[in-house]
N, C-alpha and C. Protein backbone atom coordinates (compact mmCIF):
# COMPACT_ATOMS: atom_id res chain seq x y z
N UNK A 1 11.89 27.85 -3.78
CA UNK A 1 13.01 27.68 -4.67
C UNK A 1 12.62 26.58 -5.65
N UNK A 2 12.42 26.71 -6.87
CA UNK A 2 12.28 26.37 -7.83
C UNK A 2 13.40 25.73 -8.71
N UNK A 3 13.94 24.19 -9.10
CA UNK A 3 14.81 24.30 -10.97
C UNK A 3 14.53 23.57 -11.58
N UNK A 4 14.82 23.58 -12.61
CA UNK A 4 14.18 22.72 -13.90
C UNK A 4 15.22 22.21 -14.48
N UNK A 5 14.96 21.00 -14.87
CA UNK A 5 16.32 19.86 -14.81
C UNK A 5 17.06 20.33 -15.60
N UNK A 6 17.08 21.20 -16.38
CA UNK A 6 17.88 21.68 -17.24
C UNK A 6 19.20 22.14 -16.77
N UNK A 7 19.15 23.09 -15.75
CA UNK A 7 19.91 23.47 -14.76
C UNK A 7 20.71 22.28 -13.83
N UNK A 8 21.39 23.18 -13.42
CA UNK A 8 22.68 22.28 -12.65
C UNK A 8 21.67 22.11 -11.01
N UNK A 9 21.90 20.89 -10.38
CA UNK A 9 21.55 20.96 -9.39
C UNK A 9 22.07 21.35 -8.40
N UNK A 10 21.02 21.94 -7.79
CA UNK A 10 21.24 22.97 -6.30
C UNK A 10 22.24 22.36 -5.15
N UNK A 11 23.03 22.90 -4.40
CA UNK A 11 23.73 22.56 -3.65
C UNK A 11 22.85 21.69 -2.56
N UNK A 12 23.59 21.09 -1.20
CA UNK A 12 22.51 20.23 -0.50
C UNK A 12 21.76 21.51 0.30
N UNK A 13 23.32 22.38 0.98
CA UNK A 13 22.74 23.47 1.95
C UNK A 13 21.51 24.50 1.58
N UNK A 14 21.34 24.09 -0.15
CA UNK A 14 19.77 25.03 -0.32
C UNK A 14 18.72 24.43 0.02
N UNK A 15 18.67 22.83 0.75
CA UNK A 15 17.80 22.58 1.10
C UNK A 15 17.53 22.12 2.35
N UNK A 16 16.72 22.81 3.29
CA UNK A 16 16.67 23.48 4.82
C UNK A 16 16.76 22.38 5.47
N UNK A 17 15.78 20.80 5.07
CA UNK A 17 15.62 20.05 5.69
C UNK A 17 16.87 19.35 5.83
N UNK A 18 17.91 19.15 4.97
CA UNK A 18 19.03 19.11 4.89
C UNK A 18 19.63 19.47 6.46
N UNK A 19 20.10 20.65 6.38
CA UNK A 19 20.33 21.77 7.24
C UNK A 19 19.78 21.36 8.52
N UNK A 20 18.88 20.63 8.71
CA UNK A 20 17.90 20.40 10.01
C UNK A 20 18.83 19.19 10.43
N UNK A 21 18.73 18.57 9.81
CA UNK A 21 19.48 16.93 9.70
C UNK A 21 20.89 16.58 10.01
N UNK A 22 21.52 17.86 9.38
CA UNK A 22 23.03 17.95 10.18
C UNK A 22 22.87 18.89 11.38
N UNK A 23 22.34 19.45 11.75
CA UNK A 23 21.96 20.24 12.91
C UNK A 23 21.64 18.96 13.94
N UNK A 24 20.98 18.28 14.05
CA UNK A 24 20.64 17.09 14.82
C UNK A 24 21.61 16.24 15.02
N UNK A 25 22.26 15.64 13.38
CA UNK A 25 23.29 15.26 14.11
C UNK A 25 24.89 15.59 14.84
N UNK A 26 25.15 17.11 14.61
CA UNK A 26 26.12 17.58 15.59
C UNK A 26 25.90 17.67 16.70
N UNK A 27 24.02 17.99 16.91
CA UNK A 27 23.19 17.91 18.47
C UNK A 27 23.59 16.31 19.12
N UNK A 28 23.61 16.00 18.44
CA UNK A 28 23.65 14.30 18.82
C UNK A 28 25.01 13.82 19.55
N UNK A 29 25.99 14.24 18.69
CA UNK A 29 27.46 14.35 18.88
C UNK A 29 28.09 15.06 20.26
N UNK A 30 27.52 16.10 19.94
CA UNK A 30 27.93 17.06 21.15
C UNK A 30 26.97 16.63 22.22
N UNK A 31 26.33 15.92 22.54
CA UNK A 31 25.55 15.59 23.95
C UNK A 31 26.19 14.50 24.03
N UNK A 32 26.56 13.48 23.20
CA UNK A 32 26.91 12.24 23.71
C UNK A 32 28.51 12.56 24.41
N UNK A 33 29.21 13.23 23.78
CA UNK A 33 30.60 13.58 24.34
C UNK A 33 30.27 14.61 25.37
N UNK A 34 29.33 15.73 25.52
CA UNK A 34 29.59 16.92 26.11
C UNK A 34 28.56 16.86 27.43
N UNK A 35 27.55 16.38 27.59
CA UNK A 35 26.84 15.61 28.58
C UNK A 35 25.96 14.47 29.23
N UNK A 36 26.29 13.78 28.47
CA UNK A 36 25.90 12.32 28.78
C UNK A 36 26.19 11.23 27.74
N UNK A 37 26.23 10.20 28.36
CA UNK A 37 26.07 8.99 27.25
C UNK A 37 25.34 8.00 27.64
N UNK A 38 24.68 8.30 29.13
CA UNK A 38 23.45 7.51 29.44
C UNK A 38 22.25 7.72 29.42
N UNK A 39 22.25 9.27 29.34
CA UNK A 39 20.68 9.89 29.34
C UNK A 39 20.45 10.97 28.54
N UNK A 40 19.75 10.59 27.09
CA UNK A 40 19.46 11.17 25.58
C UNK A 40 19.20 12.54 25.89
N UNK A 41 18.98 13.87 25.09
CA UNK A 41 18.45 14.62 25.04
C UNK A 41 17.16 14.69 25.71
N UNK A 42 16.01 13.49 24.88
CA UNK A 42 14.84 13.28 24.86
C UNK A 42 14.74 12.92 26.84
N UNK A 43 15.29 11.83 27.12
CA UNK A 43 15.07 11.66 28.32
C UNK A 43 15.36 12.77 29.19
N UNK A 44 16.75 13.68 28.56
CA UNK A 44 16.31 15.01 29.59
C UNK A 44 15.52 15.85 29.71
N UNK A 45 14.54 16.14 28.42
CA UNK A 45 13.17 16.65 27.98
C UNK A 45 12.48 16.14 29.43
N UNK A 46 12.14 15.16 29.54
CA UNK A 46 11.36 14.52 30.43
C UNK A 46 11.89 15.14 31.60
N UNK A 47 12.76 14.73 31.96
CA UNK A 47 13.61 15.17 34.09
C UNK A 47 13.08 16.50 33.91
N UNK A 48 13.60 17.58 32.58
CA UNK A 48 13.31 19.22 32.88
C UNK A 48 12.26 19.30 32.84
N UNK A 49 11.08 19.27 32.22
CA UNK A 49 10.04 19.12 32.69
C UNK A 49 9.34 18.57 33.67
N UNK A 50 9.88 17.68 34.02
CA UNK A 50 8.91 17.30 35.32
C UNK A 50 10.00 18.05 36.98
N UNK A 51 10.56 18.80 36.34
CA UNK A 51 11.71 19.75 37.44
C UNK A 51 10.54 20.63 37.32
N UNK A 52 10.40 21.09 36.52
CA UNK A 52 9.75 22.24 36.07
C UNK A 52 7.96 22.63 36.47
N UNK A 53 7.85 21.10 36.05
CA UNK A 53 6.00 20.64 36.24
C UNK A 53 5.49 19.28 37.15
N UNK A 54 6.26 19.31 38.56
CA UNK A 54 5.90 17.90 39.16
C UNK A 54 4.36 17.82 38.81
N UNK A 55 4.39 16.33 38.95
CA UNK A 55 2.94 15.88 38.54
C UNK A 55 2.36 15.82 36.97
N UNK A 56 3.23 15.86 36.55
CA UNK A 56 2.62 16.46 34.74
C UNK A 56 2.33 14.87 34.63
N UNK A 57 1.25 14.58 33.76
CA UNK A 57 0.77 13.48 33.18
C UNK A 57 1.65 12.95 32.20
N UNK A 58 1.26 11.92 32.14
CA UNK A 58 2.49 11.49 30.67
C UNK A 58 1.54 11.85 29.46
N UNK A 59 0.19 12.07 29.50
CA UNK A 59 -0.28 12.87 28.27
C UNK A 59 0.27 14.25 28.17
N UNK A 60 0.87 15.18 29.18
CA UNK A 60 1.51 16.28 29.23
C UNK A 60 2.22 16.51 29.05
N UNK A 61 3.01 15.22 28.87
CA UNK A 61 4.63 14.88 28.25
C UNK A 61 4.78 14.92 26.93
N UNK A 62 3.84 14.09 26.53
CA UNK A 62 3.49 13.94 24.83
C UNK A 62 3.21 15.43 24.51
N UNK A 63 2.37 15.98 25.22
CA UNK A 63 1.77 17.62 24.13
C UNK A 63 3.53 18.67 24.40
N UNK A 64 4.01 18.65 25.77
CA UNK A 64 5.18 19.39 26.14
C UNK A 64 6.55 18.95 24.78
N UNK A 65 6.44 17.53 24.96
CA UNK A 65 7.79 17.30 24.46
C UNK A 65 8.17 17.13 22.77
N UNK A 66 6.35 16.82 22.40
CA UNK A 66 5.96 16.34 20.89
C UNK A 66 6.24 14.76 20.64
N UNK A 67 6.27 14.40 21.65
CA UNK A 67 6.31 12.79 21.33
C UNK A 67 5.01 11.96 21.52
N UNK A 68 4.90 10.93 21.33
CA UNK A 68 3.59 9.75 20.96
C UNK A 68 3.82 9.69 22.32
N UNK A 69 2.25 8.52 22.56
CA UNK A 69 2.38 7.62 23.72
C UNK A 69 3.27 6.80 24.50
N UNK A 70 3.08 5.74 23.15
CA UNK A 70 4.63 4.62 23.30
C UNK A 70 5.65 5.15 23.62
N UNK A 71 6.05 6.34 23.26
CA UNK A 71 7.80 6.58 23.26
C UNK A 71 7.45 7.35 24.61
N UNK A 72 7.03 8.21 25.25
CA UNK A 72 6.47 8.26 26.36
C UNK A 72 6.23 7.62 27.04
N UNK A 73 6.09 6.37 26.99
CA UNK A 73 5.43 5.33 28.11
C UNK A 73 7.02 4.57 27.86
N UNK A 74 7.66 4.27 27.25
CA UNK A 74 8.86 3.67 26.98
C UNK A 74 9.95 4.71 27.77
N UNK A 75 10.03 5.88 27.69
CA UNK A 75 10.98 6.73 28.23
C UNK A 75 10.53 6.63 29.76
N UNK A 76 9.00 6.81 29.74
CA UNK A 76 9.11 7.37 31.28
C UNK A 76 9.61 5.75 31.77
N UNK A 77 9.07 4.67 31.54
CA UNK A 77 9.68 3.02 31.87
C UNK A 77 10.79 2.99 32.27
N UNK A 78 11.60 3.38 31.12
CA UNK A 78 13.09 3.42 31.49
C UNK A 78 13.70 4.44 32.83
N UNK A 79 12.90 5.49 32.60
CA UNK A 79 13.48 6.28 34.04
C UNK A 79 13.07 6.09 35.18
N UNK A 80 12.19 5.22 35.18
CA UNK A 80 11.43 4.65 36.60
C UNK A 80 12.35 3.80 36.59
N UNK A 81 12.64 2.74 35.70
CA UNK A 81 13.56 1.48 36.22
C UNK A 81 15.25 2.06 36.43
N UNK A 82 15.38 3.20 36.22
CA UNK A 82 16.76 3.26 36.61
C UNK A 82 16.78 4.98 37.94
N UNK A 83 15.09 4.87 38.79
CA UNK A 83 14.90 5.80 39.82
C UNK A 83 15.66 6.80 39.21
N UNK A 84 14.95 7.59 38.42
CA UNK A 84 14.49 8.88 38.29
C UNK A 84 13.53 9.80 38.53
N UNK A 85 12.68 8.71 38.06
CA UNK A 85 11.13 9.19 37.58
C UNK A 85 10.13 8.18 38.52
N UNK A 86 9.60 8.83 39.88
CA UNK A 86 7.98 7.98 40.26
C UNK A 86 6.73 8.47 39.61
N UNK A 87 6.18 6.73 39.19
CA UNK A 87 4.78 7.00 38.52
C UNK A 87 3.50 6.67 39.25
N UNK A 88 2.77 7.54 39.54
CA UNK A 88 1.45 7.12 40.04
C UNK A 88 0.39 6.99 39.58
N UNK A 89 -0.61 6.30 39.88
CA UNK A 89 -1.67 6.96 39.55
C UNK A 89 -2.30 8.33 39.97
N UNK A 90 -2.75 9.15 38.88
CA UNK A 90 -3.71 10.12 40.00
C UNK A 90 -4.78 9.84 40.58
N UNK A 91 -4.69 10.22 42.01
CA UNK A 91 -5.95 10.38 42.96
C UNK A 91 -7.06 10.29 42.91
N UNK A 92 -7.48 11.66 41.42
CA UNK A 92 -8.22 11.99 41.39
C UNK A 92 -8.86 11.39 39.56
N UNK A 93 -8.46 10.45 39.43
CA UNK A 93 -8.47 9.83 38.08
C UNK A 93 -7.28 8.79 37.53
N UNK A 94 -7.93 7.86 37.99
CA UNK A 94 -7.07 6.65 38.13
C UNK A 94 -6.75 5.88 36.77
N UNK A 95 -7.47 6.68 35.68
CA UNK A 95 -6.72 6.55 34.57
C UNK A 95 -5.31 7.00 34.15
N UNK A 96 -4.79 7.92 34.83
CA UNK A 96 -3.94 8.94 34.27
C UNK A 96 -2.88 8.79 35.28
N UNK A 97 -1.61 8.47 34.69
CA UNK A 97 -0.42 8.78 35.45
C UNK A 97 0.23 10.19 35.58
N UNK A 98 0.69 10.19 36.87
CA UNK A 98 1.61 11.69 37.12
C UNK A 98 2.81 11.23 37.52
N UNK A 99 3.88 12.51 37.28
CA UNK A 99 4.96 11.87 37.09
C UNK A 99 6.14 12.69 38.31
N UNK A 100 6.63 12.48 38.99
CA UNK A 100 7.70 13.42 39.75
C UNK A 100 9.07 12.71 39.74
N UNK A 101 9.66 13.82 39.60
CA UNK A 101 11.49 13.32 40.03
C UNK A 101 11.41 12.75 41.27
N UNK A 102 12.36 11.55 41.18
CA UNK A 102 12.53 11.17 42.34
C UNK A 102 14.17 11.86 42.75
N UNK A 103 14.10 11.70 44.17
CA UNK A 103 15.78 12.04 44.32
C UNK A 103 16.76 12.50 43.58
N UNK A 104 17.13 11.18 43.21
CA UNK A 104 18.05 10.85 42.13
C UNK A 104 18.00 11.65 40.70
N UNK A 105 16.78 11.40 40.24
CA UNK A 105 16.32 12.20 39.69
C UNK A 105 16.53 13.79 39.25
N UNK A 106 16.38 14.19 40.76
CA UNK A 106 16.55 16.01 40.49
C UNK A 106 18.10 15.67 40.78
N UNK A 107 18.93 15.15 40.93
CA UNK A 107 20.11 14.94 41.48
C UNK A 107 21.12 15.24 39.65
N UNK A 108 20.45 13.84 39.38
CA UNK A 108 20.94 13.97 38.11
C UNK A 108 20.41 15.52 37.01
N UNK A 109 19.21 15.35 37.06
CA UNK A 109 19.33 16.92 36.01
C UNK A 109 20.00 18.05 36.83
N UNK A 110 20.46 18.17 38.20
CA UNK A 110 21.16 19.30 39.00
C UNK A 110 22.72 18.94 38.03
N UNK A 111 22.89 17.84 37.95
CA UNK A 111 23.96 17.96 37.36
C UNK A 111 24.26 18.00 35.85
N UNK A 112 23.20 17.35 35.13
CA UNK A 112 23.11 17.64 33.74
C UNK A 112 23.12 19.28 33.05
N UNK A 113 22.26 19.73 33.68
CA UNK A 113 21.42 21.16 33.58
C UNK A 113 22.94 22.11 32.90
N UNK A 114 23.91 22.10 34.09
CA UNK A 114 25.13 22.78 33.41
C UNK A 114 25.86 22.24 31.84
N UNK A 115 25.49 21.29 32.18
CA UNK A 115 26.45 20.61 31.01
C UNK A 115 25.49 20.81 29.94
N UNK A 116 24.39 20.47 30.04
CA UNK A 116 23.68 21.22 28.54
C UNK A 116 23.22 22.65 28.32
N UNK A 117 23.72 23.86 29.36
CA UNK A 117 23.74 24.87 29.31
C UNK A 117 25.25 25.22 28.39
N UNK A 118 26.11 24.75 28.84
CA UNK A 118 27.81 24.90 28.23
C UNK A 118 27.30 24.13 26.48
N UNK A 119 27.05 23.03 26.55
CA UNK A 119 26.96 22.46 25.00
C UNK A 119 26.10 23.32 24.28
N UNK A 120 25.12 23.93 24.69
CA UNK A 120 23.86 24.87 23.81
C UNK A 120 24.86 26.13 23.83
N UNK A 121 25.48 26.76 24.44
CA UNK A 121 26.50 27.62 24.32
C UNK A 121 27.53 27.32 23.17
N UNK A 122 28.05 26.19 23.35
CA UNK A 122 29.69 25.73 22.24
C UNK A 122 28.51 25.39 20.82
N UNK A 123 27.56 24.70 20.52
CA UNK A 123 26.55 25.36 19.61
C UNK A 123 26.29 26.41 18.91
N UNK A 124 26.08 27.18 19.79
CA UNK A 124 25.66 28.37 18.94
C UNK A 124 26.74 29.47 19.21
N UNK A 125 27.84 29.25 19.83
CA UNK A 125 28.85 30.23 19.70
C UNK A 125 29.10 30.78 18.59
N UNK A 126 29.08 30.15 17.11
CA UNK A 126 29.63 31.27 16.03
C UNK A 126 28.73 32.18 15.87
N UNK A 127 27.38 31.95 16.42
CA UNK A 127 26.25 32.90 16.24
C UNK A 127 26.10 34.45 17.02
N UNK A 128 27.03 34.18 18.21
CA UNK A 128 26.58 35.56 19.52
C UNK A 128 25.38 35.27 19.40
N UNK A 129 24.73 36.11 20.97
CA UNK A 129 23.98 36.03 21.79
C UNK A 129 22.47 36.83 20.93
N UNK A 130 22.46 37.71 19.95
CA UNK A 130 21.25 37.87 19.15
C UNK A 130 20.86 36.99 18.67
N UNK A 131 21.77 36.33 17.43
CA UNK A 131 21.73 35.33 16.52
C UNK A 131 21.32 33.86 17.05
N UNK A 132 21.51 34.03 18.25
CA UNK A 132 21.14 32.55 18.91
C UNK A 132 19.82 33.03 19.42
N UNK A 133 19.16 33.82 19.41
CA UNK A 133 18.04 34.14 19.75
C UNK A 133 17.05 34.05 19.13
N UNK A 134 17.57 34.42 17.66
CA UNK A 134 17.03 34.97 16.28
C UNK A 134 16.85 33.11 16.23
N UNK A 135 17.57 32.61 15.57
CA UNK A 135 17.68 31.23 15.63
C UNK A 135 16.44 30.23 16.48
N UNK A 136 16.56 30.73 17.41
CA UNK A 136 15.07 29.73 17.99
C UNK A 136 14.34 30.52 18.06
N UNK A 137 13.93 31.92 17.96
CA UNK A 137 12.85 32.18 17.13
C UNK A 137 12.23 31.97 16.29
N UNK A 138 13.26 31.59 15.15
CA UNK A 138 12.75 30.91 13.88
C UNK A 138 12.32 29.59 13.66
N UNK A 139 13.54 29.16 14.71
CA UNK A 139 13.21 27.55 14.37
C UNK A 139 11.60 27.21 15.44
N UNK A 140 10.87 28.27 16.40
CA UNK A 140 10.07 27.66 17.09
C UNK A 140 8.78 28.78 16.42
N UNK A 141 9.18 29.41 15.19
CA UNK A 141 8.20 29.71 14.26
C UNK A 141 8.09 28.20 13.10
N UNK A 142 8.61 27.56 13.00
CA UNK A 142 8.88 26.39 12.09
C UNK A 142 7.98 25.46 12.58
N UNK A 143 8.07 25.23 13.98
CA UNK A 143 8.01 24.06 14.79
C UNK A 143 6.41 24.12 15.36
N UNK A 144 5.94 25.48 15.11
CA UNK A 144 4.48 25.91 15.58
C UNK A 144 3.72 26.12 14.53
N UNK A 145 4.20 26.45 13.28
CA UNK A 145 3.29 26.09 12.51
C UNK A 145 2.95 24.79 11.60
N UNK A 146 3.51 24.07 12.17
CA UNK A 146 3.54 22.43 11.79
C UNK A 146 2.50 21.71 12.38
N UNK A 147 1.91 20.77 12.61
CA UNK A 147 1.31 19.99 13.33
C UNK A 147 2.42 19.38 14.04
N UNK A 148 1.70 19.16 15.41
CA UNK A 148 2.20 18.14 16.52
C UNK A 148 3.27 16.82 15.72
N UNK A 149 4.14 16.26 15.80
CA UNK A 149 4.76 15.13 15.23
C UNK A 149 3.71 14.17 15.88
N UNK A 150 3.84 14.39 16.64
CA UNK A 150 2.85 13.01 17.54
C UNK A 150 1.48 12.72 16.98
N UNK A 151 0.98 13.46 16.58
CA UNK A 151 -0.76 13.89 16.00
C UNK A 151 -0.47 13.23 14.51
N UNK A 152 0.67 13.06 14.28
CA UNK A 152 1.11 12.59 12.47
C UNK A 152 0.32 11.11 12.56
N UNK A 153 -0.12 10.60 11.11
CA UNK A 153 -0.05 9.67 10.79
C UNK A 153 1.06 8.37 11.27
N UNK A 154 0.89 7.15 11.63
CA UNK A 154 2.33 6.66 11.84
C UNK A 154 3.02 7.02 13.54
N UNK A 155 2.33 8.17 13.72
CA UNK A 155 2.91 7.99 15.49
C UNK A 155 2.45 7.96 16.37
């Protein structure tokens, strides 16, 4: 999409990134009221995955979730200090941490899990069940042909 100043300028919604930006922040909104206000999106990234992948490295976290080191090493911190998350070393390479739910842990995403199943639902309800399909199809055609965020300059 192309204009030349001559022309009237384009509305905001013609521009996608726009569109991305209020999308995030109604995501934002609706998790803090609709399932948590202690534990972010991002930190549930982490619990479902490591539900999903006990033992995943926190380099596995970074490639899974698209986040850096730091914010990785800062998230998983925080969920160790409030027993979620045990960190070990591995066994077999004592460079590398692995990561498992603790207890509490699977306790809490047993109970999160619904509540961000219902909010991803009240989301995409004006869409029906194609359109919400169609929708992260697209958006994880967007998201794959991008580079890694983490791999960026700056992170």
């Amino acid at each position: 999409m192309r204009y030349c100043l001559a022309m009237s300028a384009p509305g905001v919604t013609d521009f996608t990134g726009y569109l991305f930006r209020r999308a995030q922040q109604h995501h934002v909104a609706a998790w803090q009221r609709d399932v948590s206000d202690s534990i972010t999106s991002v930190q549930f990234g982490v619990l479902n995955t490591l539900q999903a992948s006990p033992g995943a490295s926190q380099r596995e976290l970074c490639d899974r979730l698209d986040l850096d080191r730091s914010t990785i090493a800062d998230i998983v911190g925080r969920l160790q200090q409030n027993n979620l998350v045990i960190r070990n070393r591995d066994a077999d390479d004592r460079r590398k941490n692995v990561l498992h739910l603790s207890e509490t842990g699977r306790e809490v995403w047993q109970t999160l899990l619904p509540r961000v199943t219902r909010m991803n639902d009240r989301l995409t309800a004006p869409l029906g069940a194609d359109d919400t399909l169609k929708l992260r199809e697209l958006l994880d055609r967007v998201l794959s042909a991008s580079p890694p965020t983490h791999e960026l300059p700056g992170h």
